[in-house]
N, C-alpha and C. Protein backbone atom coordinates (compact mmCIF):
# COMPACT_ATOMS: atom_id res chain seq x y z
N UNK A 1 0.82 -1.17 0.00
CA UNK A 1 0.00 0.00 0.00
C UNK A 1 0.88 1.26 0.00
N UNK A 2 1.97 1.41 0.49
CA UNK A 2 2.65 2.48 1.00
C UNK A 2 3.39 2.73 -0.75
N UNK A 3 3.75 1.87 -1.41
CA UNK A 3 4.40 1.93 -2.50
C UNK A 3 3.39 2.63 -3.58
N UNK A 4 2.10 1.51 -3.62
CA UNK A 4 1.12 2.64 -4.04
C UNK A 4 0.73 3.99 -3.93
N UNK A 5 0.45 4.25 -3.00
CA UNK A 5 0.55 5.94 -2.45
C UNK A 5 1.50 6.51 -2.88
N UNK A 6 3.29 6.07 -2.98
CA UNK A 6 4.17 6.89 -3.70
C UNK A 6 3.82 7.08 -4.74
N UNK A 7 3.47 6.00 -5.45
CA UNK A 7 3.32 5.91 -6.67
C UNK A 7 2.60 7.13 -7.71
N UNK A 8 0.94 6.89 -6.68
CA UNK A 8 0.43 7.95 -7.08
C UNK A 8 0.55 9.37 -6.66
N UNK A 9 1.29 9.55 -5.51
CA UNK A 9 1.66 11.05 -5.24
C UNK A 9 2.79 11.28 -6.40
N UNK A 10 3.76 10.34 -6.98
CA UNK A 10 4.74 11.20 -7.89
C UNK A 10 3.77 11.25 -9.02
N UNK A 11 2.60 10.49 -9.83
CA UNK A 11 2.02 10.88 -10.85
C UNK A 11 1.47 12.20 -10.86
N UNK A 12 0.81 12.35 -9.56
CA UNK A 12 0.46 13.55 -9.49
C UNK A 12 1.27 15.17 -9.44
N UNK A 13 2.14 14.61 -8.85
CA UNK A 13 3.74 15.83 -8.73
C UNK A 13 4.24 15.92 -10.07
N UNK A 14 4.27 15.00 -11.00
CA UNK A 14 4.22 14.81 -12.47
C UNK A 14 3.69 15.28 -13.87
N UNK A 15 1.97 14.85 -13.50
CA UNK A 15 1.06 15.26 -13.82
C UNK A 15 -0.03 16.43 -13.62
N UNK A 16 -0.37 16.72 -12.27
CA UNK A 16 -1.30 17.56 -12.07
C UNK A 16 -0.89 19.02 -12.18
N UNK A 17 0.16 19.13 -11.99
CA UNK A 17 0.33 20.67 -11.97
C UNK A 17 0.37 21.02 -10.42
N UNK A 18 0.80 22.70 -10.44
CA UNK A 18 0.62 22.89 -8.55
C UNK A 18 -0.51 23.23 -8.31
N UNK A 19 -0.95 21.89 -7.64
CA UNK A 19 -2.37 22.26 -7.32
C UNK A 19 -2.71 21.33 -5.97
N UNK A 20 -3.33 21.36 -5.24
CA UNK A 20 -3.16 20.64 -3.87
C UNK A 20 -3.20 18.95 -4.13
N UNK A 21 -2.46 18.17 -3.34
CA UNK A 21 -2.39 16.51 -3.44
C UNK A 21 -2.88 16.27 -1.86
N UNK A 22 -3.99 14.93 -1.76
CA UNK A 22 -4.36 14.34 -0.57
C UNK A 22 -4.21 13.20 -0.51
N UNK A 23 -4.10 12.78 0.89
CA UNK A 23 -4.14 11.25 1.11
C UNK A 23 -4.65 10.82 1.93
N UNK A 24 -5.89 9.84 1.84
CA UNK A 24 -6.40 9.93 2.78
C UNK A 24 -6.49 8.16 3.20
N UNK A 25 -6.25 7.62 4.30
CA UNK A 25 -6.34 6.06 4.84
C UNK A 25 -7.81 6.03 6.00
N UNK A 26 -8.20 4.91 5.47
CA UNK A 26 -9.57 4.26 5.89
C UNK A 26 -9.08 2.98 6.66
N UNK A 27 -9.62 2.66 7.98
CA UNK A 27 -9.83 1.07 8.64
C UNK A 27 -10.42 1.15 8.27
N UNK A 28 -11.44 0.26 7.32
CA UNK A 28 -13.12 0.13 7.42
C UNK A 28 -13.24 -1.29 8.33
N UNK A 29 -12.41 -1.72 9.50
CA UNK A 29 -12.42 -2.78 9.85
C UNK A 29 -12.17 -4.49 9.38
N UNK A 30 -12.19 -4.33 7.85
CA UNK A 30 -12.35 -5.90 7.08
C UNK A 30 -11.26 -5.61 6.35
N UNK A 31 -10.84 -4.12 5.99
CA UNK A 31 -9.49 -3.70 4.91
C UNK A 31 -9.36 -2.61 5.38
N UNK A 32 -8.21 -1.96 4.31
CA UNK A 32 -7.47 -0.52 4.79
C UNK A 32 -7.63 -0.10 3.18
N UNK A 33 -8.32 0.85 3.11
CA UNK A 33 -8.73 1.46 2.01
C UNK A 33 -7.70 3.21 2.03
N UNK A 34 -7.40 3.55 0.82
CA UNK A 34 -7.04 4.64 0.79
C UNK A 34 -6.83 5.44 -0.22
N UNK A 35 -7.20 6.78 -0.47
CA UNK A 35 -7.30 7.64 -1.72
C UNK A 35 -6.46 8.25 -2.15
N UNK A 36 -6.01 8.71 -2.70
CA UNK A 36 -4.48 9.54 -3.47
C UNK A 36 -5.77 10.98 -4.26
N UNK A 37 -5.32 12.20 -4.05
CA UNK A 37 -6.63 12.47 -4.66
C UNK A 37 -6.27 14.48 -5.25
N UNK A 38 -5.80 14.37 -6.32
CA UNK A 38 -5.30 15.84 -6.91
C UNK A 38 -6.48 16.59 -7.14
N UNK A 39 -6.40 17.84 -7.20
CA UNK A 39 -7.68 18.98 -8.27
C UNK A 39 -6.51 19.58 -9.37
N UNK A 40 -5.99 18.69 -10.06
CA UNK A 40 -5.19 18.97 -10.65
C UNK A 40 -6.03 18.97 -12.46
N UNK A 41 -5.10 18.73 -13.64
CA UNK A 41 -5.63 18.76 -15.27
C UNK A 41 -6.75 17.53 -15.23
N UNK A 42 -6.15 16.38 -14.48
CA UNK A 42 -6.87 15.65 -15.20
C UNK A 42 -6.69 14.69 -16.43
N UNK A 43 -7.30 13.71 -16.43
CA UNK A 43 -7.06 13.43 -17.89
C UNK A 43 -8.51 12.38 -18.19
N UNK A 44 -8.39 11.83 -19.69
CA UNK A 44 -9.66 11.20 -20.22
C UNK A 44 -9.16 9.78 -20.43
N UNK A 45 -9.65 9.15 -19.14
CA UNK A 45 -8.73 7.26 -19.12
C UNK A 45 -9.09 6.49 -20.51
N UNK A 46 -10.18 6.85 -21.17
CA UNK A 46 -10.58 5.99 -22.90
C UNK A 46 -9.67 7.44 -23.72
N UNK A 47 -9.33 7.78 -23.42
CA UNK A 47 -8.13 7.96 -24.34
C UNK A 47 -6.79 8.20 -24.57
N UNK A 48 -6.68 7.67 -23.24
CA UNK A 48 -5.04 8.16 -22.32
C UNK A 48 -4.28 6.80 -22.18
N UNK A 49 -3.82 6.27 -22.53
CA UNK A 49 -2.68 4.95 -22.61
C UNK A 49 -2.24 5.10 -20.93
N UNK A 50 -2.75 4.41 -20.24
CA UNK A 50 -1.85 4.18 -18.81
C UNK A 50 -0.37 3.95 -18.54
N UNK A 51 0.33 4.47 -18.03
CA UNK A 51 1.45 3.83 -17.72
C UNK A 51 1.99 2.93 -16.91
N UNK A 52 3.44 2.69 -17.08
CA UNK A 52 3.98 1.90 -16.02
C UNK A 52 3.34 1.86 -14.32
N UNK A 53 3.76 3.23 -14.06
CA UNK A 53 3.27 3.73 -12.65
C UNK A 53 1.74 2.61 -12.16
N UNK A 54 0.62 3.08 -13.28
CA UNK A 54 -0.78 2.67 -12.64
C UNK A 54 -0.48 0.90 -12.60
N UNK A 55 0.12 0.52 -13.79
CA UNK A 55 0.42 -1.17 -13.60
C UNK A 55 1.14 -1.75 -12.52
N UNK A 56 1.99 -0.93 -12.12
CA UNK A 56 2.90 -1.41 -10.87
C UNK A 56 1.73 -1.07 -9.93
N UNK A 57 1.10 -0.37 -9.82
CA UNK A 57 0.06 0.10 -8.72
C UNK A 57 -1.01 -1.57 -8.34
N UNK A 58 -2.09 -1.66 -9.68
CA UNK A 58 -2.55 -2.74 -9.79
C UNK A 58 -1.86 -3.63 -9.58
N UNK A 59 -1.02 -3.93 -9.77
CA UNK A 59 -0.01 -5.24 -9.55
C UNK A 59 0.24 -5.73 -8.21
N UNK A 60 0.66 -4.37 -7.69
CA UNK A 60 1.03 -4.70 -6.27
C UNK A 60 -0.16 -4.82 -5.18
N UNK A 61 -1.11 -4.30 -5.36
CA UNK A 61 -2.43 -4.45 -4.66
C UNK A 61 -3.12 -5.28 -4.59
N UNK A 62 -3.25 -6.12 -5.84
CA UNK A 62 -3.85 -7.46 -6.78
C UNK A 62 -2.96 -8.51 -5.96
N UNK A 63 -1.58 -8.23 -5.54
CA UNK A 63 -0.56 -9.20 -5.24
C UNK A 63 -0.95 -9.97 -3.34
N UNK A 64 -1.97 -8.81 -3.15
CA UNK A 64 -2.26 -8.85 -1.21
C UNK A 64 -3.85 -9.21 -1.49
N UNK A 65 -4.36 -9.14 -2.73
CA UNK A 65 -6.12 -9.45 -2.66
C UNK A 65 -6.51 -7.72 -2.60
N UNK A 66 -6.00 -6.97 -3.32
CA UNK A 66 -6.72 -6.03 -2.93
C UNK A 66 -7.30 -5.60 -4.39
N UNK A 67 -7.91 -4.11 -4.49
CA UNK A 67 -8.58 -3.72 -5.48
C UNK A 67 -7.82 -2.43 -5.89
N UNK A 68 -7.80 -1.59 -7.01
CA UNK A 68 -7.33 -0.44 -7.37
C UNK A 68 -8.61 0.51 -8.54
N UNK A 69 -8.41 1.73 -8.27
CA UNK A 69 -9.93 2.29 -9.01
C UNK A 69 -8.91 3.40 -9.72
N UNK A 70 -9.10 3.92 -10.77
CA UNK A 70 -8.70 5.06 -10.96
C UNK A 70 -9.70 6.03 -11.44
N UNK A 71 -10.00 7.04 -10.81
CA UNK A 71 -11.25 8.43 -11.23
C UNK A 71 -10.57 9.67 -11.95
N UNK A 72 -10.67 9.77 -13.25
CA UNK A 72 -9.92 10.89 -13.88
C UNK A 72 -11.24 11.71 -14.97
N UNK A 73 -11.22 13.10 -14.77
CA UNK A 73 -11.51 13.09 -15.94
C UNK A 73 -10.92 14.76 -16.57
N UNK A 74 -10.52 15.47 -17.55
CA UNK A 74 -10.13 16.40 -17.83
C UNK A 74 -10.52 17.63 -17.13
N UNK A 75 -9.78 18.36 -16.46
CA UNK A 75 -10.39 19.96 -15.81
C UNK A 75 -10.91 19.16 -14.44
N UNK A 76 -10.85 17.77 -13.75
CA UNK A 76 -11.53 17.81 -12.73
C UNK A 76 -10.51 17.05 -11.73
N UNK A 77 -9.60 16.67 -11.80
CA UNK A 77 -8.20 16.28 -11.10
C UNK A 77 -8.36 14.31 -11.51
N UNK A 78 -7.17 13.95 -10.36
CA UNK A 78 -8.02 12.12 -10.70
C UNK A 78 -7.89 11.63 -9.24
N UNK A 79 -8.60 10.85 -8.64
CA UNK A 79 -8.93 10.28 -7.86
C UNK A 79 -7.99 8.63 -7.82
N UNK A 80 -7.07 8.03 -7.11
CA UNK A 80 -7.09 6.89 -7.27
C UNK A 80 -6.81 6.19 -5.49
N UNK A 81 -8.14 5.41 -6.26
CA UNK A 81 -8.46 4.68 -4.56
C UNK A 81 -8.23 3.02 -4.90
N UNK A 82 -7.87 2.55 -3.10
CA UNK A 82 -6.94 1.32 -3.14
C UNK A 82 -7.92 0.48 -2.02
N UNK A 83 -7.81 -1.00 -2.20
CA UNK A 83 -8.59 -1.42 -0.84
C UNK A 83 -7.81 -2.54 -0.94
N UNK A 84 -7.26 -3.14 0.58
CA UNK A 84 -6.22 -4.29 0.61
C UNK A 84 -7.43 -4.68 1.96
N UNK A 85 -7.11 -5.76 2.02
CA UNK A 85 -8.05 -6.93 3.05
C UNK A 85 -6.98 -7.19 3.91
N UNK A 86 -8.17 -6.83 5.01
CA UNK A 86 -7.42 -7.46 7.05
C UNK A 86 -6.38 -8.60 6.62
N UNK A 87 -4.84 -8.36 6.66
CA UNK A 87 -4.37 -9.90 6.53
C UNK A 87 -4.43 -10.64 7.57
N UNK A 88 -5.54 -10.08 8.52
CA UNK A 88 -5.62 -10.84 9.86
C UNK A 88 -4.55 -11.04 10.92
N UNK A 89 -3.87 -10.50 11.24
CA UNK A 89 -2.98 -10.41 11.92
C UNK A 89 -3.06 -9.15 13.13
N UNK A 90 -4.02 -8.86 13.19
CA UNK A 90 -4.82 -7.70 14.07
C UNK A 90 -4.71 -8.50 15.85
């Protein structure tokens, strides 16, 4: 998770322009959910070729059972939220 979050804070330091970056982490008790979240350009995901960055993202999340979302759209910043499951060890 922590690699993710870099991940998407340098896309955004990259991509968005200076414009504010958040991060925000969730217990929801069953997983640890968390948002990466610019008001930056933006972009249009059906017509934007993903990169390395978002695949290493999915990859590594997919690798613990978790999920990856990405929310983008032009002029409105992008959103990318993560959910990894209790490895039970609580």
């Amino acid at each position: 998770m922590y690699f993710s979050c870099l991940a998407a804070l340098d896309n955004a330091a990259k991509h968005a322009g200076p414009v504010p970056v958040s991060v925000d982490l969730f217990d929801t008790g069953g997983a640890l959910d968390f948002t990466v979240w610019d008001l930056g350009a933006g972009f249009d995901a059906a017509e934007t070729k993903l990169g390395a960055g978002i695949a290493n993202m999915r990859d590594r999340i997919a690798s613990v059972g978790g999920t990856l979302a990405i929310d983008s759209a032009p002029g409105r910043g992008t959103r990318v939220h993560g959910s990894v499951p209790d490895p039970g060890w609580r």
